[in-house]
Protein backbone atom coordinates (compact mmCIF):
# COMPACT_ATOMS: atom_id res chain seq x y z
CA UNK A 1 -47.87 136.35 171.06
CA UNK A 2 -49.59 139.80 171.78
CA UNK A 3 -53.74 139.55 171.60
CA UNK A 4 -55.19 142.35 170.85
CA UNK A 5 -59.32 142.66 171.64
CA UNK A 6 -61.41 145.93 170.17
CA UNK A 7 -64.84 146.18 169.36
CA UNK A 8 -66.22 147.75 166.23
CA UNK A 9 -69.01 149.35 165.80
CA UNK A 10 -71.87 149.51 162.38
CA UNK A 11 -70.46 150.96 159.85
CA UNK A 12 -67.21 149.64 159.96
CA UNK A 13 -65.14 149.67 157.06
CA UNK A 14 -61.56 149.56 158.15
CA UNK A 15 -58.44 147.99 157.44
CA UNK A 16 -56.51 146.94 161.14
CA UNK A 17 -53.54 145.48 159.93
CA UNK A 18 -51.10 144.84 157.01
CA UNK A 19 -49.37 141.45 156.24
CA UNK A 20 -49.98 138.48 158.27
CA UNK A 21 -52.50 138.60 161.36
CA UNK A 22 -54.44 135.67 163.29
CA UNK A 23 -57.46 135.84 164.74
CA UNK A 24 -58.48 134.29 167.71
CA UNK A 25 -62.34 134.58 168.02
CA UNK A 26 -65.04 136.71 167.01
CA UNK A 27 -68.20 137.85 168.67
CA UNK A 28 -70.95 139.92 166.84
CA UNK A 29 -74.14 141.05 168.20
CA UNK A 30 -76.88 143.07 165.77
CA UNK A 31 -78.12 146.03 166.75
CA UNK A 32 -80.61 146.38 164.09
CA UNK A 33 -82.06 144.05 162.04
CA UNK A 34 -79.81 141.71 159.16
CA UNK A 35 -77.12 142.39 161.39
CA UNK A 36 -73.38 141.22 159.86
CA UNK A 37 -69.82 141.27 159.72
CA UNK A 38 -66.66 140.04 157.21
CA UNK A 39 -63.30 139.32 158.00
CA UNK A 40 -61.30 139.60 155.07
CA UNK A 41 -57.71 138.77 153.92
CA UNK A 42 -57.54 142.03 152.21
CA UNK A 43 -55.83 145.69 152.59
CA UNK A 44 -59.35 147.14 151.28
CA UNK A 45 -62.94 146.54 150.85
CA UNK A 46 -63.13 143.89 148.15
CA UNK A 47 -66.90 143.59 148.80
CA UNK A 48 -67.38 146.67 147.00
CA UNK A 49 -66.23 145.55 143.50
CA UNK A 50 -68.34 143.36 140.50
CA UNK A 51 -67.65 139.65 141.02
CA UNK A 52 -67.15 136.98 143.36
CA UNK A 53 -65.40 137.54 147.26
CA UNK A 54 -62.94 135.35 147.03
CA UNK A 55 -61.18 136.59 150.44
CA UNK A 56 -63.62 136.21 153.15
CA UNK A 57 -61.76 134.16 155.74
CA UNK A 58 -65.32 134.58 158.40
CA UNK A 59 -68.30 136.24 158.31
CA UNK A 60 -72.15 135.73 160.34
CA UNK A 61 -75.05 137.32 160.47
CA UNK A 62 -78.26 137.97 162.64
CA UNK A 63 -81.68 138.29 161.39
CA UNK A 64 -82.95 140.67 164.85
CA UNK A 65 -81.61 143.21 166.93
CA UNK A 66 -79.97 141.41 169.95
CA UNK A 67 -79.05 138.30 168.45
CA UNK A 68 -75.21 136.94 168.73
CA UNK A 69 -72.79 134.94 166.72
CA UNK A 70 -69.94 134.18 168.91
CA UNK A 71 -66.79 132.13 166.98
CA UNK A 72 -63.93 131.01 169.04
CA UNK A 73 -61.31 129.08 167.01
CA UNK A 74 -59.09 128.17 170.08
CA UNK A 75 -55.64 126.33 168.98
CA UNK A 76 -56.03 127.09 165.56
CA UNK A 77 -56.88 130.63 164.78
CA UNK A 78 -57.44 131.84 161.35
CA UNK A 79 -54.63 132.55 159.15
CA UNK A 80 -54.47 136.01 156.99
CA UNK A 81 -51.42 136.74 154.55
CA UNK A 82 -52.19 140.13 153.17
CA UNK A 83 -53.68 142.25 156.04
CA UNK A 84 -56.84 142.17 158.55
CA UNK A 85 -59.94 144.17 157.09
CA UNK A 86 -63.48 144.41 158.58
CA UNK A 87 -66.66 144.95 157.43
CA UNK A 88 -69.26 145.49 159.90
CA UNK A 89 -73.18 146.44 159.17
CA UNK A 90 -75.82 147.01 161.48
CA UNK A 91 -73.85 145.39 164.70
CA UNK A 92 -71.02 145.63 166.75
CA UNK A 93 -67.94 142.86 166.45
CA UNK A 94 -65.58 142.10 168.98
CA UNK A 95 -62.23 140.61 167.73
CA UNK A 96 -59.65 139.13 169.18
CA UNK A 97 -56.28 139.23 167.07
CA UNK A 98 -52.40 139.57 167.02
């Protein structure tokens, strides 16, 4: 297995990868207030449409600037199937993946 770590900054909107991905840990820190992140099983944004999320495999949030939410999922990362997509608002996400 190859890990790859990059950080992402607010604003984020970006699919990293196609097909199957897992990731490893997660650690988000706001840089504003109501500070969050997604990880989705997804190619695009499926935040942005009418009706329920149904592929959100993690997401946190942070009510103040400087606040963390760190996830490390050790032996058993999370499994994706379609492709690795992040959302990222008002914060900066650090992601550890193959």
């Amino acid at each position: 297995i190859s890990l790859t770590t990059t950080t992402y900054v607010a604003g984020t909107s970006k699919l990293v990868k196609r097909g199957e991905a897992e990731i490893w840990s997660v650690n988000f820190i706001a840089t504003a207030s109501n500070g969050n992140f997604m990880v989705l099983d997804a190619l695009t944004d499926t935040t942005l449409s009418a009706g329920p999320v149904t592929d959100i495999k993690a997401e946190g949030q942070e009510a103040t600037s400087g606040n963390t939410y760190t996830r490390d999922y050790g032996n058993n990362p999370l499994q994706l199937s379609t492709g690795l997509y992040l959302v990222v608002n008002n914060g900066n996400l650090v992601i550890t993946y193959d």
